[in-house]
N, C-alpha and C. Protein backbone atom coordinates (compact mmCIF):
# COMPACT_ATOMS: atom_id res chain seq x y z
N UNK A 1 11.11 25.27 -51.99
CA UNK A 1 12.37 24.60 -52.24
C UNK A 1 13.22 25.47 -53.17
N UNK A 2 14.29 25.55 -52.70
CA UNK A 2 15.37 26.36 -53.52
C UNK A 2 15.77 25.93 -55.12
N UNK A 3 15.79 26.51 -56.03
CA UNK A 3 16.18 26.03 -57.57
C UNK A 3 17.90 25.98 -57.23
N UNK A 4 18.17 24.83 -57.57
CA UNK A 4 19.88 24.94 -57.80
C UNK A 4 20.61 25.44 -59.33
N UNK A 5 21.22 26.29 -59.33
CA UNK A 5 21.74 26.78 -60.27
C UNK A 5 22.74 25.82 -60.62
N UNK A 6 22.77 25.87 -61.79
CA UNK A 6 23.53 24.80 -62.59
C UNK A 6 25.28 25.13 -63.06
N UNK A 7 26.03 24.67 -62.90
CA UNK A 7 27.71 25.08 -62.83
C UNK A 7 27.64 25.10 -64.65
N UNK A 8 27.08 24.73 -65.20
CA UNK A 8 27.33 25.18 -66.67
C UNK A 8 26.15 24.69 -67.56
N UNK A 9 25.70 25.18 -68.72
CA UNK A 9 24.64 24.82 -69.79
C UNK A 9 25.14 24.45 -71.25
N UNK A 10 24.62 23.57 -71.76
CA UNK A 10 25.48 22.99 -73.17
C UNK A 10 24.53 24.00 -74.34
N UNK A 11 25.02 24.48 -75.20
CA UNK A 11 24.33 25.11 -76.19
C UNK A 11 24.61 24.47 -77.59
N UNK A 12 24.36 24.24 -77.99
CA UNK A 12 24.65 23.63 -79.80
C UNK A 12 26.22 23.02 -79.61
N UNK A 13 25.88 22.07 -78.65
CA UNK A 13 27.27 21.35 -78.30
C UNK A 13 28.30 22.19 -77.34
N UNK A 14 28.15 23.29 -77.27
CA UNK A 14 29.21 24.20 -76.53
C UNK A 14 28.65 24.34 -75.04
N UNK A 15 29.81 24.12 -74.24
CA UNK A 15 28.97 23.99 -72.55
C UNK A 15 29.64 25.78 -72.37
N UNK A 16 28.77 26.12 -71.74
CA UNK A 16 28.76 27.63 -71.35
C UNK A 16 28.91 27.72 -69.54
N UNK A 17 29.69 28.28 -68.71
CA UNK A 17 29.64 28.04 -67.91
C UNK A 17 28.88 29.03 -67.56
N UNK A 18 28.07 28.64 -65.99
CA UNK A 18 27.00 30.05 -65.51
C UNK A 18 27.89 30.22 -63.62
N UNK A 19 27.70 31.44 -63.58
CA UNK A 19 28.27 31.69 -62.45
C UNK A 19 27.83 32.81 -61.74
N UNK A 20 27.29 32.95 -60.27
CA UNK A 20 27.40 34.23 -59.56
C UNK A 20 28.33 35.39 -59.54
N UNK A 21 28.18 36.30 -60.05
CA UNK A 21 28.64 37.60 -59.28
C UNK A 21 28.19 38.73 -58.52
N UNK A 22 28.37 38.61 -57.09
CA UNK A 22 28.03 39.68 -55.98
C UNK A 22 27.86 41.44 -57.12
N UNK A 23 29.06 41.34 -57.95
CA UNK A 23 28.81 42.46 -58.05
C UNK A 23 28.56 43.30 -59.23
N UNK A 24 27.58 42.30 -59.92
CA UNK A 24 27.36 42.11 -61.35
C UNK A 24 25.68 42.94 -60.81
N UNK A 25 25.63 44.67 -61.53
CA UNK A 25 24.39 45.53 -61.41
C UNK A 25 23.38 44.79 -62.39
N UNK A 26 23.20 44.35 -63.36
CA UNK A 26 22.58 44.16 -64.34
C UNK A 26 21.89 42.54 -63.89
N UNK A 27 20.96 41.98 -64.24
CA UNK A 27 20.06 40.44 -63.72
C UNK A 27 21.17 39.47 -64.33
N UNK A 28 21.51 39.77 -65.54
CA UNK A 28 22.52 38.79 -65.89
C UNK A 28 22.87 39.18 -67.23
N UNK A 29 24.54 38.52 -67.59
CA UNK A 29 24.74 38.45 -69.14
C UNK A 29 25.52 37.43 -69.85
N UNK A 30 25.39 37.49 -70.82
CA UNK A 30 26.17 36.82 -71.64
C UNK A 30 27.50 36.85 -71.66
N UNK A 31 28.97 36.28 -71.28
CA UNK A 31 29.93 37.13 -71.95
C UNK A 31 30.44 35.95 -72.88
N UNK A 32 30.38 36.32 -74.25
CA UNK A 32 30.73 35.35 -75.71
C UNK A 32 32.26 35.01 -75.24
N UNK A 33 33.20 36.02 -75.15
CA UNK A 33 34.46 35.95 -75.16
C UNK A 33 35.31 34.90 -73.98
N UNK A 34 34.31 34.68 -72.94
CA UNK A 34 34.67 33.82 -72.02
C UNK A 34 34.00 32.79 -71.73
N UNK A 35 32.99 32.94 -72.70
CA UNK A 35 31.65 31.38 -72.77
C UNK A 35 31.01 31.45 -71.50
N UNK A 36 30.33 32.36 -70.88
CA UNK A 36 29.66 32.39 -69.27
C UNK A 36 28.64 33.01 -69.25
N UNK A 37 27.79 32.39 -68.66
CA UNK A 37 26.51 33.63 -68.21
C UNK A 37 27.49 33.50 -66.89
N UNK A 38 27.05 35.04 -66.42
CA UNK A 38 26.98 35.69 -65.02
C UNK A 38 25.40 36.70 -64.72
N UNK A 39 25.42 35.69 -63.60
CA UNK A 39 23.96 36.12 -63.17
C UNK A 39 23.97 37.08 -61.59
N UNK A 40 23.32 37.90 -61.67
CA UNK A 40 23.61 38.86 -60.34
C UNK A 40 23.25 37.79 -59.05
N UNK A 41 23.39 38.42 -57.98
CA UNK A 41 22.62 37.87 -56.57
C UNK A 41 21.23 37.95 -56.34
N UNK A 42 20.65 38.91 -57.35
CA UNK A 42 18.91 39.46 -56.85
C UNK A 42 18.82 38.47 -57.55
N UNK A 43 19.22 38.01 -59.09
CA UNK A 43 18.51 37.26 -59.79
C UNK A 43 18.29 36.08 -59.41
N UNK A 44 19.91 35.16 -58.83
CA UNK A 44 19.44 34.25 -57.97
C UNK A 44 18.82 34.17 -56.72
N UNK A 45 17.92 35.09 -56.01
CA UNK A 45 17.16 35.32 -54.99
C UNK A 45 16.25 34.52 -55.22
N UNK A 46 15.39 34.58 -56.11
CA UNK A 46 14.29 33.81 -56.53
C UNK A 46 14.22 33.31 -57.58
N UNK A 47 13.39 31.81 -57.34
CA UNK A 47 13.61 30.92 -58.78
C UNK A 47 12.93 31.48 -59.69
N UNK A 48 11.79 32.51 -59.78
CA UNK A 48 11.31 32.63 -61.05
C UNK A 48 12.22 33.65 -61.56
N UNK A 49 12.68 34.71 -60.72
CA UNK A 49 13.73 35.35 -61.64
C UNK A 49 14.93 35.10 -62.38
N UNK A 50 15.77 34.03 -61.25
CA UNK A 50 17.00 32.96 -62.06
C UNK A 50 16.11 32.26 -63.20
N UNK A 51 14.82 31.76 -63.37
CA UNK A 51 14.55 30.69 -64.71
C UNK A 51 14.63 31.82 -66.02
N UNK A 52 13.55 32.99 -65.68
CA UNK A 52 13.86 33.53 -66.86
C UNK A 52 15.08 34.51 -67.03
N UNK A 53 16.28 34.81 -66.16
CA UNK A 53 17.18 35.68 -66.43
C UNK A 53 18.16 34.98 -67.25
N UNK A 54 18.08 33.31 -66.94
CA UNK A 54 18.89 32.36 -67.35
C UNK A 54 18.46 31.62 -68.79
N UNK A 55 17.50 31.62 -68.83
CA UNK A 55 16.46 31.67 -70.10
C UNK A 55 16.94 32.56 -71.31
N UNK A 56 16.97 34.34 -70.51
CA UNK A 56 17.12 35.04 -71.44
C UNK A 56 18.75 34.99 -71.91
N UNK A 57 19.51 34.82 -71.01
CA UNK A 57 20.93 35.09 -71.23
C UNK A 57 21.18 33.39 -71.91
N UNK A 58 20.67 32.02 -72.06
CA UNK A 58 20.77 31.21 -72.60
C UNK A 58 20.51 31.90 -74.16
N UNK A 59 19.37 32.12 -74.42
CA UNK A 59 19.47 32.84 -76.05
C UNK A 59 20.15 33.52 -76.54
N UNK A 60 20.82 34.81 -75.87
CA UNK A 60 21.63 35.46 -76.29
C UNK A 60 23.16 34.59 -76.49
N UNK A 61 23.21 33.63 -75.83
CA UNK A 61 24.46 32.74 -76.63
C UNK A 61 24.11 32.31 -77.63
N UNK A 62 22.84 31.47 -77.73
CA UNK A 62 22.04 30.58 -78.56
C UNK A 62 22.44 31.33 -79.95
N UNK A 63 22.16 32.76 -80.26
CA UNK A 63 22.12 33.56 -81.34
C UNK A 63 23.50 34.01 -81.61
N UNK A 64 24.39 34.32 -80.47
CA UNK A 64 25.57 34.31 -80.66
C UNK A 64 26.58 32.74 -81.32
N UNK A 65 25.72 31.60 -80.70
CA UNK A 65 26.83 30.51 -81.11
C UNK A 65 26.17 30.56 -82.79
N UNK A 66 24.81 30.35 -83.03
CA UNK A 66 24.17 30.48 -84.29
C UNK A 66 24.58 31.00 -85.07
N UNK A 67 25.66 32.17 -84.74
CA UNK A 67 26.00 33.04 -85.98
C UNK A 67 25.16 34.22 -86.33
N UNK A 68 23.47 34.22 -85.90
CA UNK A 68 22.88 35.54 -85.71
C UNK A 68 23.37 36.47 -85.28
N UNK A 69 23.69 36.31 -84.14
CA UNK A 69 24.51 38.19 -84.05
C UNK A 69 25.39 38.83 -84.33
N UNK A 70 25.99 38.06 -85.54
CA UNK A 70 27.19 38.69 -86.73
C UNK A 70 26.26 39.03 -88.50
N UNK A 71 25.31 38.70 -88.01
CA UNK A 71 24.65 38.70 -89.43
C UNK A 71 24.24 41.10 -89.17
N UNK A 72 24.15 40.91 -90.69
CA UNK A 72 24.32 42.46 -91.14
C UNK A 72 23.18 42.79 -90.88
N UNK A 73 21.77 41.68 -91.74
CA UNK A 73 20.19 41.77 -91.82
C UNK A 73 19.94 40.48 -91.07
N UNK A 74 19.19 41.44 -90.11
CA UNK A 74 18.04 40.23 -89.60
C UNK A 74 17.13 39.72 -90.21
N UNK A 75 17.13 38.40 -90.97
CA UNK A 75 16.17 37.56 -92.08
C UNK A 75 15.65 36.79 -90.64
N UNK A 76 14.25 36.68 -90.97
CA UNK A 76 13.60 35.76 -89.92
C UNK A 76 14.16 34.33 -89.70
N UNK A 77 13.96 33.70 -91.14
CA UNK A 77 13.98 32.50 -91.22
C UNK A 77 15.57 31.80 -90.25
N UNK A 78 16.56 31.91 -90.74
CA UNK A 78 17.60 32.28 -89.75
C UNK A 78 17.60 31.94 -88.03
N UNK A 79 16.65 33.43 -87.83
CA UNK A 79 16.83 33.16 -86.21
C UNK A 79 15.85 32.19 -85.88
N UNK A 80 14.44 32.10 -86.31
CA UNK A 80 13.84 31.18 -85.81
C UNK A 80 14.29 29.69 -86.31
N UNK A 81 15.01 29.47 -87.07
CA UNK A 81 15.94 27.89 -86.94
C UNK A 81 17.05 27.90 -85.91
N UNK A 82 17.40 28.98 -85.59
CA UNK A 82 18.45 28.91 -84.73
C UNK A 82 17.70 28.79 -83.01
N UNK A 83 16.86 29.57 -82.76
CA UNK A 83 15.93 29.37 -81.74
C UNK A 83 15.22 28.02 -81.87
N UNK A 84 15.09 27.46 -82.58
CA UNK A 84 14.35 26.11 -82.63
C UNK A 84 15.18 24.87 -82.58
N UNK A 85 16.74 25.13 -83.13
CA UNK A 85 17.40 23.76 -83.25
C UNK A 85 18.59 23.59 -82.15
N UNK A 86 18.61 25.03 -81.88
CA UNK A 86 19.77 25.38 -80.75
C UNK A 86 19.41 26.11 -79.52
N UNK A 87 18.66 27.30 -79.18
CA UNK A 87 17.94 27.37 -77.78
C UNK A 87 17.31 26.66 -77.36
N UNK A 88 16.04 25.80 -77.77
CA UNK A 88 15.05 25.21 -77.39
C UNK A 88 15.50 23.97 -76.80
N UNK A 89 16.45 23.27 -78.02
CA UNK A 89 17.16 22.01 -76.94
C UNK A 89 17.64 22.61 -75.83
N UNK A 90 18.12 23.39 -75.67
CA UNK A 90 19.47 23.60 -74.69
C UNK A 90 18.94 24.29 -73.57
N UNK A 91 17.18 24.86 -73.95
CA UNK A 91 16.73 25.29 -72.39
C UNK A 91 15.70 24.11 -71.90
N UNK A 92 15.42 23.32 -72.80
CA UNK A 92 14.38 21.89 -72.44
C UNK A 92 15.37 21.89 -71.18
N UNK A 93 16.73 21.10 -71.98
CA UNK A 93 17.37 20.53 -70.94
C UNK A 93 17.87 20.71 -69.70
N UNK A 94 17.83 22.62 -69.95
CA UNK A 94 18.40 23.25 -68.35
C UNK A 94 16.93 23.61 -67.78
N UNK A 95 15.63 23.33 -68.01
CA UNK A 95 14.78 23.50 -67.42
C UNK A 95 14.41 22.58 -66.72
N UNK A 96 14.39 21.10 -67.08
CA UNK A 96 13.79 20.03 -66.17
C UNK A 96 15.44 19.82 -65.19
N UNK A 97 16.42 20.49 -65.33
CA UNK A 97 17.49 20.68 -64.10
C UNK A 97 16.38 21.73 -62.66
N UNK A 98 16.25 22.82 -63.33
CA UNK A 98 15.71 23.36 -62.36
C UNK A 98 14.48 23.37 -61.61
N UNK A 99 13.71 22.69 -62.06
CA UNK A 99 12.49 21.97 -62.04
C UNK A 99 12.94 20.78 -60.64
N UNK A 100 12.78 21.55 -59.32
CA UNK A 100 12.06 20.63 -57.88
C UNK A 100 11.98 19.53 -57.96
């Protein structure tokens, strides 16, 4: 059964939209400036590659909305509250979406 990709993901309150591009080389990315993952075509080929390409490009907002990826020093404590109070909700919830 096919995974349906989801038209957008909420992150620490902020909905991020996710979208195909034919001609996007890379599995997928983040773009902060327009609030979107864009995920290639291979990635959505198969669901295990869309869960974790979408996974990974969900964190990289996660750390971006967090404020981590403006920080100078990476202090642990920091990202793992930010991974815990703001990725983790926000991929629970886009995981039992993709979840058959």
């Amino acid at each position: 059964m096919a995974v349906k990709i989801p038209k957008s993901v909420t992150i620490g309150g902020r909905v991020i939209a996710v979208r195909v591009d034919p001609e996007l080389d890379d599995w997928g990315q983040y773009r902060a400036d327009t609030a979107e993952i864009v995920l290639s075509t291979k990635t959505v080929a198969k669901s295990a590659d869309l869960r974790l390409t979408l996974r990974h490009e969900m964190l990289h907002a996660a750390l971006d909305i967090g404020g981590i990826s403006y920080m100078k020093h990476y202090d642990e404590e920091p990202i793992v509250r930010c991974i815990d109070h703001i990725f983790h909700p926000a991929w629970e919830q886009t995981r039992k979406q993709l979840t058959p």
